[in-house]
Protein backbone atom coordinates (compact mmCIF):
# COMPACT_ATOMS: atom_id res chain seq x y z
CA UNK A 1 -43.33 1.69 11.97
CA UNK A 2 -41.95 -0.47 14.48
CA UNK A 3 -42.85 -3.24 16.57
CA UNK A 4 -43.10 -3.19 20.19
CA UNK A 5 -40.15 -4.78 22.07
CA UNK A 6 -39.71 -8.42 22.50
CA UNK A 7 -38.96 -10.25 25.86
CA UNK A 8 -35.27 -9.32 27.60
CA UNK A 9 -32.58 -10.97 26.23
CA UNK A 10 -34.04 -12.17 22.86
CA UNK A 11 -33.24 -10.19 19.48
CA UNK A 12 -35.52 -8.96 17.24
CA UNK A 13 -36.22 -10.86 13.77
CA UNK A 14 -35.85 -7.48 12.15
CA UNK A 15 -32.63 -6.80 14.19
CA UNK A 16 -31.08 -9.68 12.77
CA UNK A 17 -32.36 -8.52 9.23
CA UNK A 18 -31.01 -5.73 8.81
CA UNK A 19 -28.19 -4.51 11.87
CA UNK A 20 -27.13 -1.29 10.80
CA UNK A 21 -29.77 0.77 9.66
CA UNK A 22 -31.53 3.62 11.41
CA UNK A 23 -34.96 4.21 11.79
CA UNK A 24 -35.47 5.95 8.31
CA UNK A 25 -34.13 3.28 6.65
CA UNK A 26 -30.69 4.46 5.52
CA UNK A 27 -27.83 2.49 6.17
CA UNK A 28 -25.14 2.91 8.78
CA UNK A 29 -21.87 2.52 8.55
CA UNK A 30 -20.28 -0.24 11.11
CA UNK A 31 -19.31 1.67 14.41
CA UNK A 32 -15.84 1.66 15.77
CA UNK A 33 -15.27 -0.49 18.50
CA UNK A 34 -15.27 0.99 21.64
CA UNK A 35 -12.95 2.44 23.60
CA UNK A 36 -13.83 1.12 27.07
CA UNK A 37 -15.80 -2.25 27.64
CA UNK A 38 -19.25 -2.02 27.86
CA UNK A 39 -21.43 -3.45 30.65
CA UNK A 40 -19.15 -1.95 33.39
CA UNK A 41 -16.18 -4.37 33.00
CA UNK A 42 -12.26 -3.46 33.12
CA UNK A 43 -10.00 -4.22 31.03
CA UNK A 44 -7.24 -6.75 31.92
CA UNK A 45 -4.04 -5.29 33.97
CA UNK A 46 -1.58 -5.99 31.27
CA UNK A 47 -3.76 -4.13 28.80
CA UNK A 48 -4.43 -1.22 31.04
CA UNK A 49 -0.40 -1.14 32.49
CA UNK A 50 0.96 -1.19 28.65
CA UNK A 51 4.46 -0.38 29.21
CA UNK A 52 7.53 -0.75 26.51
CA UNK A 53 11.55 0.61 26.76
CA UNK A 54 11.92 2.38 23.75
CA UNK A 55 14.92 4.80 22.22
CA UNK A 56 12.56 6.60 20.47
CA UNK A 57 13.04 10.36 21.03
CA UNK A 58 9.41 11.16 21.06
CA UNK A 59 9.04 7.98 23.57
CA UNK A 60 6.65 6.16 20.83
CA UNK A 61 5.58 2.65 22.16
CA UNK A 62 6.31 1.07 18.90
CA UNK A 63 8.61 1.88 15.29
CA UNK A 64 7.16 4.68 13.81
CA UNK A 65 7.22 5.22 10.28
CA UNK A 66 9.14 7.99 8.90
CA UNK A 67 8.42 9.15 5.72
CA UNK A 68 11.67 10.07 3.55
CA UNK A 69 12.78 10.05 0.09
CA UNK A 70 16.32 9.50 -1.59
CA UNK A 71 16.51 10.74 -5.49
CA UNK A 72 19.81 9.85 -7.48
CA UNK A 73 21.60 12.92 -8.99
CA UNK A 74 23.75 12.83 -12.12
CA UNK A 75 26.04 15.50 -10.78
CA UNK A 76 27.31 17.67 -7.57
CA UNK A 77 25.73 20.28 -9.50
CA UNK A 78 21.93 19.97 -8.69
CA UNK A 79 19.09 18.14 -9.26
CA UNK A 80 16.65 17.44 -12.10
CA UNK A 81 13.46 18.85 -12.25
CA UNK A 82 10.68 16.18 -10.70
């Protein structure tokens, strides 16, 4: 059961209620922000041109992590069981 629409431009008491549900009730889960800006706008020129000098040999923008791991042995001989 819902009500009929309310005048442009003015939210809904129920709206402000209760956000993120759907129509049967359940709840949603928050939405991921969007990847492009809504209502036809464009993103800023430094956000779009996003440019960085890095030595990275797969030409990442940033430090990426690398995962490693070091382990101590007691000898030349091998390593413990883990």
């Amino acid at each position: 059961m819902s009500s009929p629409p309310g005048p442009p431009g003015k939210t809904s008491s129920l709206s402000k209620i209760a956000p993120h549900i759907d129509l049967d009730g359940h709840d949603l889960p928050p939405s991921p922000a969007p990847s492009s800006p809504r209502n036809g706008r464009k993103y800023a020129l430094s956000t779009e041109l996003v440019y960085t000098d890095s030595k990275d040999q797969y030409g990442a923008s940033s430090m990426p992590i690398y995962q490693s791991a070091t382990f101590k042995q007691s000898s030349a001989g091998g390593g413990s069981e883990y």
